[in-house]
PDB file of N, CA and C in Angstrom:
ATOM      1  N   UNK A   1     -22.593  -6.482 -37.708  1.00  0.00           N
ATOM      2  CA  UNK A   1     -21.379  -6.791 -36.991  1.00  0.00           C
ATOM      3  C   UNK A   1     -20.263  -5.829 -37.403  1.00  0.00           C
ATOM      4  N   UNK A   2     -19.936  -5.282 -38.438  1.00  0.00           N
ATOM      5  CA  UNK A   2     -18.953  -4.570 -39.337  1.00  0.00           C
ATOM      6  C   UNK A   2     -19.485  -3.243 -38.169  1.00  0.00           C
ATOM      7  N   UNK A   3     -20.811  -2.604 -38.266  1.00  0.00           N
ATOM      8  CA  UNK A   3     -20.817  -1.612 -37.851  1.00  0.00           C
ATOM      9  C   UNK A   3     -20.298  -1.494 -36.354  1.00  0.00           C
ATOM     10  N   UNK A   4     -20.709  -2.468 -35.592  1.00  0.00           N
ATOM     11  CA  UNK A   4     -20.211  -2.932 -34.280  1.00  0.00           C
ATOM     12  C   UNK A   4     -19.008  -2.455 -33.988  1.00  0.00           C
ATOM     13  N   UNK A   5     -18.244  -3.419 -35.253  1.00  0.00           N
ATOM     14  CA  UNK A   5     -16.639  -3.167 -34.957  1.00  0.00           C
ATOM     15  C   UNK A   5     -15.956  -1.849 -35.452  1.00  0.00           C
ATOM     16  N   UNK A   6     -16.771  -1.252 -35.998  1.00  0.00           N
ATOM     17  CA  UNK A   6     -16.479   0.182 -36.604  1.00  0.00           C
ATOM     18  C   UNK A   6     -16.695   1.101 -34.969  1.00  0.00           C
ATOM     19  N   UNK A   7     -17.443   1.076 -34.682  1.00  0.00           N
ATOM     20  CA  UNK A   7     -18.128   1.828 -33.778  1.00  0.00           C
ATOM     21  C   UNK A   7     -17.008   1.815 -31.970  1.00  0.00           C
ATOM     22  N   UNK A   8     -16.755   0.405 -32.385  1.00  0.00           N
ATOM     23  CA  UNK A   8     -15.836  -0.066 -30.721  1.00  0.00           C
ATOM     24  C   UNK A   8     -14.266   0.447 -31.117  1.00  0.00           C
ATOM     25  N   UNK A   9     -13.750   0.320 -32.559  1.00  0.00           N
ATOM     26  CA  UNK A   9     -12.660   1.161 -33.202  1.00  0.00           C
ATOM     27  C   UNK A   9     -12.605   2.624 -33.122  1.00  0.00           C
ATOM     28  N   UNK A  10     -13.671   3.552 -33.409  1.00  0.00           N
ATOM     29  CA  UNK A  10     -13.682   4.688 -32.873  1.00  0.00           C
ATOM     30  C   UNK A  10     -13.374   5.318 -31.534  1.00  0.00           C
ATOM     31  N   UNK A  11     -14.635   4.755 -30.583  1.00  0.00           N
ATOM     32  CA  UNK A  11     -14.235   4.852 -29.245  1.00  0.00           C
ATOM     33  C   UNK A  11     -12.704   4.302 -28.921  1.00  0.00           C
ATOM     34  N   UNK A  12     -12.282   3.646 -29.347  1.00  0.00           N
ATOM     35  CA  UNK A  12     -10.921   3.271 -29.002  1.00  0.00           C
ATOM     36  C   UNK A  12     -10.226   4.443 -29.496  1.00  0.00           C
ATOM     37  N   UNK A  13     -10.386   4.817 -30.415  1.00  0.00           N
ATOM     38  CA  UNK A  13      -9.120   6.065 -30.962  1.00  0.00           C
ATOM     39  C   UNK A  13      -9.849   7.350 -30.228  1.00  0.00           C
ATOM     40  N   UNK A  14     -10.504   7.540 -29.680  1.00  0.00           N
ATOM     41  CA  UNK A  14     -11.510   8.442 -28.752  1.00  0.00           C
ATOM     42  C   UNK A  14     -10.496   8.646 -27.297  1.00  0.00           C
ATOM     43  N   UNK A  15     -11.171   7.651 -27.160  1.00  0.00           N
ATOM     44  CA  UNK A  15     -10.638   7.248 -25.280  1.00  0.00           C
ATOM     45  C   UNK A  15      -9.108   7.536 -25.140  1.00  0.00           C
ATOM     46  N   UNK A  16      -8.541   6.499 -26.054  1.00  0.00           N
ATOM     47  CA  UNK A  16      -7.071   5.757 -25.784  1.00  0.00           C
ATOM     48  C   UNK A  16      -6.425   7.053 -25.633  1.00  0.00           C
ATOM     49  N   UNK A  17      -6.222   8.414 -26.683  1.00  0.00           N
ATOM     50  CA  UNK A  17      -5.094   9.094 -26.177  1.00  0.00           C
ATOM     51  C   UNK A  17      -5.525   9.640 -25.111  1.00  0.00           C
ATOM     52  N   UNK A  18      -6.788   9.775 -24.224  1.00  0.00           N
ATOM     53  CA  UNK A  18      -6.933  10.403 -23.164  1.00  0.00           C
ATOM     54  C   UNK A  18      -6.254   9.801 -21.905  1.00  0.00           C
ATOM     55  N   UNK A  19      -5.876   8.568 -21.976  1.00  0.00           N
ATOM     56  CA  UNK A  19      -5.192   7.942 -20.938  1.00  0.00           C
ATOM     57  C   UNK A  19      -3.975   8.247 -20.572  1.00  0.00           C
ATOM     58  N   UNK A  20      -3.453   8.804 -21.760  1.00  0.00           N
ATOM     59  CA  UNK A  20      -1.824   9.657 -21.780  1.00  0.00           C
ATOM     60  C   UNK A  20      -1.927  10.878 -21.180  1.00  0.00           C
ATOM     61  N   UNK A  21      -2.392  10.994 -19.816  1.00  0.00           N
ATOM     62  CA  UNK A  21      -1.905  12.399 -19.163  1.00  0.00           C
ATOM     63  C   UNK A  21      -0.911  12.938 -19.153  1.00  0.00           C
ATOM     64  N   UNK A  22      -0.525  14.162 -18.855  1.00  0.00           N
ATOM     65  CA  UNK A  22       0.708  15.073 -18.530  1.00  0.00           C
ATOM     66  C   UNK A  22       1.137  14.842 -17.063  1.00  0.00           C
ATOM     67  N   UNK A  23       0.303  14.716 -15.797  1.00  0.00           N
ATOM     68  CA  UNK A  23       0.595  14.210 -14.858  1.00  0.00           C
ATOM     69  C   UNK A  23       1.501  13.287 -14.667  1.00  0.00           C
ATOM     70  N   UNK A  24       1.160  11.957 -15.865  1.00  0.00           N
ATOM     71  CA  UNK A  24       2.053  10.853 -15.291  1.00  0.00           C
ATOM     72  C   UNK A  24       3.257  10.486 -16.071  1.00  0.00           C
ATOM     73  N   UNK A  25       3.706  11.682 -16.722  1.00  0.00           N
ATOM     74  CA  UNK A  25       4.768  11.569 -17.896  1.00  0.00           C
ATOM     75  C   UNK A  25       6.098  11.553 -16.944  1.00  0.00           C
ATOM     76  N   UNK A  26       7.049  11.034 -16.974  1.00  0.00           N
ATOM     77  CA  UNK A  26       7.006  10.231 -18.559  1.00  0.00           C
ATOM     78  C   UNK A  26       6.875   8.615 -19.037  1.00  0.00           C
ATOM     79  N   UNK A  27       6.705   8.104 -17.246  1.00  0.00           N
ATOM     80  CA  UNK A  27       6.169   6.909 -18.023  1.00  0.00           C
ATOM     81  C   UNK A  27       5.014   6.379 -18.209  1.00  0.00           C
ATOM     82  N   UNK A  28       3.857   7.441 -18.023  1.00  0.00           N
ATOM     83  CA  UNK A  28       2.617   6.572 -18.390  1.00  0.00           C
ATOM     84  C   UNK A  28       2.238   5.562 -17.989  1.00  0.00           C
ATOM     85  N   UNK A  29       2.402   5.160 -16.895  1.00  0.00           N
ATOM     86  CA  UNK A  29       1.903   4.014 -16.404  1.00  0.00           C
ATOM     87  C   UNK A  29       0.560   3.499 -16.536  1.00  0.00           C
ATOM     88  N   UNK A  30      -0.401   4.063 -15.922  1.00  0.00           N
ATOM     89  CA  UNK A  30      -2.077   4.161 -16.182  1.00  0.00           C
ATOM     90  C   UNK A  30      -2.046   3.898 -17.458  1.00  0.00           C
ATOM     91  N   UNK A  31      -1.366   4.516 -18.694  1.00  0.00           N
ATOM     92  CA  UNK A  31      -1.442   4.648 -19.926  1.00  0.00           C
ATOM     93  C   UNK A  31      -1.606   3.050 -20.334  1.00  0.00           C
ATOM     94  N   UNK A  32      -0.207   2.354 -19.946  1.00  0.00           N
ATOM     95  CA  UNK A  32       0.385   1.367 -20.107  1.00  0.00           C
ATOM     96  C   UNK A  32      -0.364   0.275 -19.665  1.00  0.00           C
ATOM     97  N   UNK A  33      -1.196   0.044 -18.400  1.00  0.00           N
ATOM     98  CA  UNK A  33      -1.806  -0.893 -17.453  1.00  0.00           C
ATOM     99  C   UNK A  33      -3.114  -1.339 -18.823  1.00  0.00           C
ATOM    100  N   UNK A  34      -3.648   0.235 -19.134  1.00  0.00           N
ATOM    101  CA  UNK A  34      -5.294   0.589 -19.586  1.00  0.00           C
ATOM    102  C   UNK A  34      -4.361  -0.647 -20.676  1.00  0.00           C
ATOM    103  N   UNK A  35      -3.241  -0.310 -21.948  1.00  0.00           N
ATOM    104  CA  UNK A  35      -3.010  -1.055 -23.234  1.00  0.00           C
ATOM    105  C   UNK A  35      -3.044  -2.504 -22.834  1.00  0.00           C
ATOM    106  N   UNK A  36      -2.499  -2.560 -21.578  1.00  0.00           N
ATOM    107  CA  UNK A  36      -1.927  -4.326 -21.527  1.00  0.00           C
ATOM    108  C   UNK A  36      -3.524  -5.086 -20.864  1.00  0.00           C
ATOM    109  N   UNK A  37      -4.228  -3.930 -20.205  1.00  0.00           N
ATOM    110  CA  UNK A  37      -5.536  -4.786 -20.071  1.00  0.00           C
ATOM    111  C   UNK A  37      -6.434  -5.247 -20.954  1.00  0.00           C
ATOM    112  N   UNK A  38      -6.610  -4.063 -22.162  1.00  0.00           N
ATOM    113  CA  UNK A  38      -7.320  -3.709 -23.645  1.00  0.00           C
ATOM    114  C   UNK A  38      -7.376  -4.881 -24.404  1.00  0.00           C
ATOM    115  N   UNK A  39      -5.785  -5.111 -24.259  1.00  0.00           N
ATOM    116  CA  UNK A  39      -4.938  -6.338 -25.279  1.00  0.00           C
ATOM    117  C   UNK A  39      -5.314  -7.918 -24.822  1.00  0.00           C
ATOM    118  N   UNK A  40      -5.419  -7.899 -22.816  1.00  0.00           N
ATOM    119  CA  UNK A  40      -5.638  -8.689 -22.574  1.00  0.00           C
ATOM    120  C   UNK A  40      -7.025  -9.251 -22.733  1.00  0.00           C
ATOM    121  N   UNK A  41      -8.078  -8.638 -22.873  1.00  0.00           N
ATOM    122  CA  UNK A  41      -9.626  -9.143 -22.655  1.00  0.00           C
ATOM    123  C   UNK A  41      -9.630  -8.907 -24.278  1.00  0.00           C
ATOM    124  N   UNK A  42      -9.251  -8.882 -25.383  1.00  0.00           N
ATOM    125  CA  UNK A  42      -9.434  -8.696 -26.753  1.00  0.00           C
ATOM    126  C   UNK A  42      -8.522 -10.484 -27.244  1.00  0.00           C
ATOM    127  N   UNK A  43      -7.535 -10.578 -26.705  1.00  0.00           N
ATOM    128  CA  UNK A  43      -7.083 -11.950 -26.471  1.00  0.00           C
ATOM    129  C   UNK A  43      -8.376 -13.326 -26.164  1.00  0.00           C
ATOM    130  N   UNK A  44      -8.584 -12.598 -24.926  1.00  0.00           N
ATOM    131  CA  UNK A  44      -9.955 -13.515 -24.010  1.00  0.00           C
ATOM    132  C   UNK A  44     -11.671 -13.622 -24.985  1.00  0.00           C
ATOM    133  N   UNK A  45     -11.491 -12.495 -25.518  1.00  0.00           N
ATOM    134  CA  UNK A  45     -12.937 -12.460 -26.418  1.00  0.00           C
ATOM    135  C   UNK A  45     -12.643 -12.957 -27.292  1.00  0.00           C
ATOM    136  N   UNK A  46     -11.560 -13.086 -27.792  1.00  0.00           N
ATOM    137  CA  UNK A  46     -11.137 -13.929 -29.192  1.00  0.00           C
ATOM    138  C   UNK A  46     -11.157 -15.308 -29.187  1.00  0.00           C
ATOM    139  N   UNK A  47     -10.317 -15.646 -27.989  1.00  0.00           N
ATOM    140  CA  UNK A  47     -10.871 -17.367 -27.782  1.00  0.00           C
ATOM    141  C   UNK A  47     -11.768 -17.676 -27.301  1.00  0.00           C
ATOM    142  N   UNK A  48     -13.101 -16.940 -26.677  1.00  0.00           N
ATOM    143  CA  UNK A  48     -13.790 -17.208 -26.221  1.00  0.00           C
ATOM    144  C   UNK A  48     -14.850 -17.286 -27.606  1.00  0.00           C
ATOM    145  N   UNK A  49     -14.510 -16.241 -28.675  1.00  0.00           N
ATOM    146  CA  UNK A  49     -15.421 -16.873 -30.013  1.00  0.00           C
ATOM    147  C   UNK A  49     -15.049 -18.020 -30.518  1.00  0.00           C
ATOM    148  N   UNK A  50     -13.501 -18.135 -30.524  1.00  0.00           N
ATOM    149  CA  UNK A  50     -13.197 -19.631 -31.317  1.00  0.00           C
ATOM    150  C   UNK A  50     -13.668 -20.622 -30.640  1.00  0.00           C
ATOM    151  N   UNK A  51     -13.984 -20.791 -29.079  1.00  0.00           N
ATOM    152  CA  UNK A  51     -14.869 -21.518 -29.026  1.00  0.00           C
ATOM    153  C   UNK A  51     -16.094 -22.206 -29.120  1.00  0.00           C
ATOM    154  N   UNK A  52     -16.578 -20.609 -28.848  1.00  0.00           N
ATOM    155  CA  UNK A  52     -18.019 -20.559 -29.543  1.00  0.00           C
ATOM    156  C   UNK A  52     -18.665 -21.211 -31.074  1.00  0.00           C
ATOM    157  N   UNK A  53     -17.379 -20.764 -31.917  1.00  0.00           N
ATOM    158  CA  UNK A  53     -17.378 -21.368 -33.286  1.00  0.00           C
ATOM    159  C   UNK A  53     -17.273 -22.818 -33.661  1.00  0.00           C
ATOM    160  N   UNK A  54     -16.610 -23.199 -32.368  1.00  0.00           N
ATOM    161  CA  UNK A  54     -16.035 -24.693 -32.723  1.00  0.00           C
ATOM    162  C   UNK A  54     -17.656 -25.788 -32.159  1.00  0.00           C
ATOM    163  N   UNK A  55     -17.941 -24.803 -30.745  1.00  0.00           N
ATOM    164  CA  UNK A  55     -19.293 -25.894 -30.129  1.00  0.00           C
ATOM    165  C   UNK A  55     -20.276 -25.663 -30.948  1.00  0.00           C
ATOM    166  N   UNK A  56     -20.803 -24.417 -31.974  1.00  0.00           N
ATOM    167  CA  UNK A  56     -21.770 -24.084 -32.642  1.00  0.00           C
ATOM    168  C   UNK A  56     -21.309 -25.286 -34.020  1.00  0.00           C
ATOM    169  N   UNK A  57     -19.833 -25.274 -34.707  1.00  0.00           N
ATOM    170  CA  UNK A  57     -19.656 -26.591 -35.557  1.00  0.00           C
ATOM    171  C   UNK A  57     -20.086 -28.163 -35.206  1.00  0.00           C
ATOM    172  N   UNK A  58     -19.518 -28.217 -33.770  1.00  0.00           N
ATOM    173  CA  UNK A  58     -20.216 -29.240 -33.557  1.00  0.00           C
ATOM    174  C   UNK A  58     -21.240 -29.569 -33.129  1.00  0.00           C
ATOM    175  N   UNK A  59     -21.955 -28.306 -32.675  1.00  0.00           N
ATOM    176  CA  UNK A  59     -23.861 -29.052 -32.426  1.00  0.00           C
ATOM    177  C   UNK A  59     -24.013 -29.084 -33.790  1.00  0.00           C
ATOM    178  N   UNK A  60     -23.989 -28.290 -35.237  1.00  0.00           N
ATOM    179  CA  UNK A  60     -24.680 -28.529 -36.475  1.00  0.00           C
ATOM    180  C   UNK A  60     -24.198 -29.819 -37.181  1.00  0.00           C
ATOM    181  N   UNK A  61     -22.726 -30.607 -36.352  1.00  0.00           N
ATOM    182  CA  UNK A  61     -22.816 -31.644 -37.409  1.00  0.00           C
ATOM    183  C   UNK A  61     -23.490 -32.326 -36.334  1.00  0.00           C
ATOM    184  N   UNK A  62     -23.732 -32.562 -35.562  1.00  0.00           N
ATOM    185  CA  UNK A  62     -24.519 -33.873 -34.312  1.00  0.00           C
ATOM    186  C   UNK A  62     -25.729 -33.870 -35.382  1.00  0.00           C
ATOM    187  N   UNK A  63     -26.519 -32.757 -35.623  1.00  0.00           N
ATOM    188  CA  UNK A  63     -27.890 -32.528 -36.381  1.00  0.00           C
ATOM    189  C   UNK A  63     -27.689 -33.192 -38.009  1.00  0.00           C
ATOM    190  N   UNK A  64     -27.120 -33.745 -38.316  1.00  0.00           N
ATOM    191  CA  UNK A  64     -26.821 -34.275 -39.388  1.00  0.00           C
ATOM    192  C   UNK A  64     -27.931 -34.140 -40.340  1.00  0.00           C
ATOM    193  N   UNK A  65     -28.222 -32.766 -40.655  1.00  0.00           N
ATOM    194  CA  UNK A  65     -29.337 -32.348 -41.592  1.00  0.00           C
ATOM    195  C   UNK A  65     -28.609 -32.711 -43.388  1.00  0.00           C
ATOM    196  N   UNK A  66     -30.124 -32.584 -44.264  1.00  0.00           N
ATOM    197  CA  UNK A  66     -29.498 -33.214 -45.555  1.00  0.00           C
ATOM    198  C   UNK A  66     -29.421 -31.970 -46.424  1.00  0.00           C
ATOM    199  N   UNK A  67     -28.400 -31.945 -46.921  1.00  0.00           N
ATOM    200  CA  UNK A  67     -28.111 -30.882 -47.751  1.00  0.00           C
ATOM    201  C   UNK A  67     -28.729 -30.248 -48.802  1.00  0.00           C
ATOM    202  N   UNK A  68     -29.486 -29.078 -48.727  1.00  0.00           N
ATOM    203  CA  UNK A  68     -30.350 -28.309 -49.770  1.00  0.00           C
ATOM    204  C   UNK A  68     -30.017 -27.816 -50.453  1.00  0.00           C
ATOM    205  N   UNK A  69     -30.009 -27.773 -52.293  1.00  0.00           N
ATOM    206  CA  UNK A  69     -29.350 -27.478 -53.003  1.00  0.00           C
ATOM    207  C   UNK A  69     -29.754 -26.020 -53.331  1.00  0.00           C
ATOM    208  N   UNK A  70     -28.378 -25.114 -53.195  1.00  0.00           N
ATOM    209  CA  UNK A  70     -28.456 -23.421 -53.303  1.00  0.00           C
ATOM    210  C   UNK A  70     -29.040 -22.466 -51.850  1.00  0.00           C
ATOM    211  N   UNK A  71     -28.592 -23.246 -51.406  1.00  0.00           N
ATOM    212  CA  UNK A  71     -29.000 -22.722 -50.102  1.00  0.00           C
ATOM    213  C   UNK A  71     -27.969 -21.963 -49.482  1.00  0.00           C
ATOM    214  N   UNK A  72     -27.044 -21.385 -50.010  1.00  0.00           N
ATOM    215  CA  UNK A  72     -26.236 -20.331 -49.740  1.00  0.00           C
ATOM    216  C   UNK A  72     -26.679 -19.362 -50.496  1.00  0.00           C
ATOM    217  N   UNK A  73     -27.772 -19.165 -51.140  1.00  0.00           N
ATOM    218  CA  UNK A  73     -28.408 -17.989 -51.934  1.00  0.00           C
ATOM    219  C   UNK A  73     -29.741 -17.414 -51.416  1.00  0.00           C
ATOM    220  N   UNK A  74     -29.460 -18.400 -50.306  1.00  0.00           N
ATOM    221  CA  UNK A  74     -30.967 -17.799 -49.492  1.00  0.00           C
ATOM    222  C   UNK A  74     -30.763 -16.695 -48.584  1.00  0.00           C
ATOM    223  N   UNK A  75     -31.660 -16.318 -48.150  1.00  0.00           N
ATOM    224  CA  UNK A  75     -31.830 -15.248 -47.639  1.00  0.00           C
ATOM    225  C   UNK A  75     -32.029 -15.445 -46.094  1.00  0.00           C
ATOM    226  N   UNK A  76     -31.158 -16.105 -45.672  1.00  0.00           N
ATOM    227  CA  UNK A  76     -31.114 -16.755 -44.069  1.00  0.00           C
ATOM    228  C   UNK A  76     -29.941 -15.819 -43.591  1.00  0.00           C
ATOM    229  N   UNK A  77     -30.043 -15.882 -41.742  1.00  0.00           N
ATOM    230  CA  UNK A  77     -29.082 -15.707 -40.795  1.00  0.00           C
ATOM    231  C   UNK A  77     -27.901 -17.004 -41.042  1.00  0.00           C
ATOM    232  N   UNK A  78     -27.139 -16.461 -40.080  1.00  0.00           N
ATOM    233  CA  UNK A  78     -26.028 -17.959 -40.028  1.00  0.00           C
ATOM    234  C   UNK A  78     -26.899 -18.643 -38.987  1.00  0.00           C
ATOM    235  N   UNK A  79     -27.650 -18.543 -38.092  1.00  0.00           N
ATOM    236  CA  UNK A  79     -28.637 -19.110 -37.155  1.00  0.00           C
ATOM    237  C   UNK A  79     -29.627 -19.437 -37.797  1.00  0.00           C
ATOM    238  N   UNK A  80     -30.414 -19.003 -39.071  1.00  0.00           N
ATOM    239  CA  UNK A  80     -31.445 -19.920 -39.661  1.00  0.00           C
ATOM    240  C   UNK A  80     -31.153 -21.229 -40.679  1.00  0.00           C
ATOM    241  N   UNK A  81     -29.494 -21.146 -41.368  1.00  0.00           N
ATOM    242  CA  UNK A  81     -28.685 -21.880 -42.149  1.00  0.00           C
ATOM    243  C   UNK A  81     -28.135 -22.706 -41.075  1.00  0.00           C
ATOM    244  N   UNK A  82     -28.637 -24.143 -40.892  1.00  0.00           N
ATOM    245  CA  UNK A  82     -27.625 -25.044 -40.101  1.00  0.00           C
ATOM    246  C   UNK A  82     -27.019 -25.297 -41.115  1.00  0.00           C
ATOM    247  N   UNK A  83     -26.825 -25.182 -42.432  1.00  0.00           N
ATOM    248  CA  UNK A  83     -25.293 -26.001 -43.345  1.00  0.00           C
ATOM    249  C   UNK A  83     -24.411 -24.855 -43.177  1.00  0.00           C
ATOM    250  N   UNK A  84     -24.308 -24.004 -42.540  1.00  0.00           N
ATOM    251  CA  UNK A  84     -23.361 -23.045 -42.326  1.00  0.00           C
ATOM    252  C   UNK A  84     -22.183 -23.209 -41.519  1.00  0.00           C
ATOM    253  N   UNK A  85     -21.079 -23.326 -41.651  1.00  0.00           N
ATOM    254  CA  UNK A  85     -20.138 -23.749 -40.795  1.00  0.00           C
ATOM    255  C   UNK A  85     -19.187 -22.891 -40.521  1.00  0.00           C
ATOM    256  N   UNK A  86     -18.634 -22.592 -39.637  1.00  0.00           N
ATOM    257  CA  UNK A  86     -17.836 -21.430 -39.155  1.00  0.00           C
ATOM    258  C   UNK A  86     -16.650 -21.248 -39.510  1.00  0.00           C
ATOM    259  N   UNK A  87     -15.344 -21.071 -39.886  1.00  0.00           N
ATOM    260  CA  UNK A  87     -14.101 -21.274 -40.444  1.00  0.00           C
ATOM    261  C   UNK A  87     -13.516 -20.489 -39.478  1.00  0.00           C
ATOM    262  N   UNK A  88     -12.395 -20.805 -39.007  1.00  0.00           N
ATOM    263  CA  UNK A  88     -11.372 -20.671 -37.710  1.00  0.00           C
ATOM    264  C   UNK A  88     -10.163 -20.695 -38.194  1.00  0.00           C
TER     265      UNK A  88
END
């Protein structure tokens, strides 16, 4: 996931000053539309995980599994660990 977000951070510093043409100076409009859309669907993916986080909390407590002792030293996904709980 780290690399993910490394990788979508690059392309962003890639792309973004290309949107600043000389054509549309000086106010950049296109420039401006591309930031306020960027901002807007980075907003939308964000609550769309906190939701995700919150229905994934509550299917694992419905499952009311019994607690295994040291089982944060295992060698599981957050998908193979149902005592894993998401923090928001």
């Amino acid at each position: 996931m780290n690399a993910i977000l490394l990788i979508g951070f690059c392309i962003g510093n890639i792309i973004g000053p290309e949107t600043f043409r000389e054509a549309d100076a000086p106010d950049f409009t296109p420039a401006k539309i591309t930031i306020v859309a960027m901002d807007a669907s980075a907003i939308f993916l964000t609550i769309l995980l906190l939701i995700y986080y919150k229905w994934e909390n509550y299917r694992r407590d419905r499952i009311g599994q019994e607690h295994q002792p040291d089982i944060e030293f295992s060698d599981l996904t957050d998908k193979e660990n149902q005592e894993l709980r998401y923090r928001y």
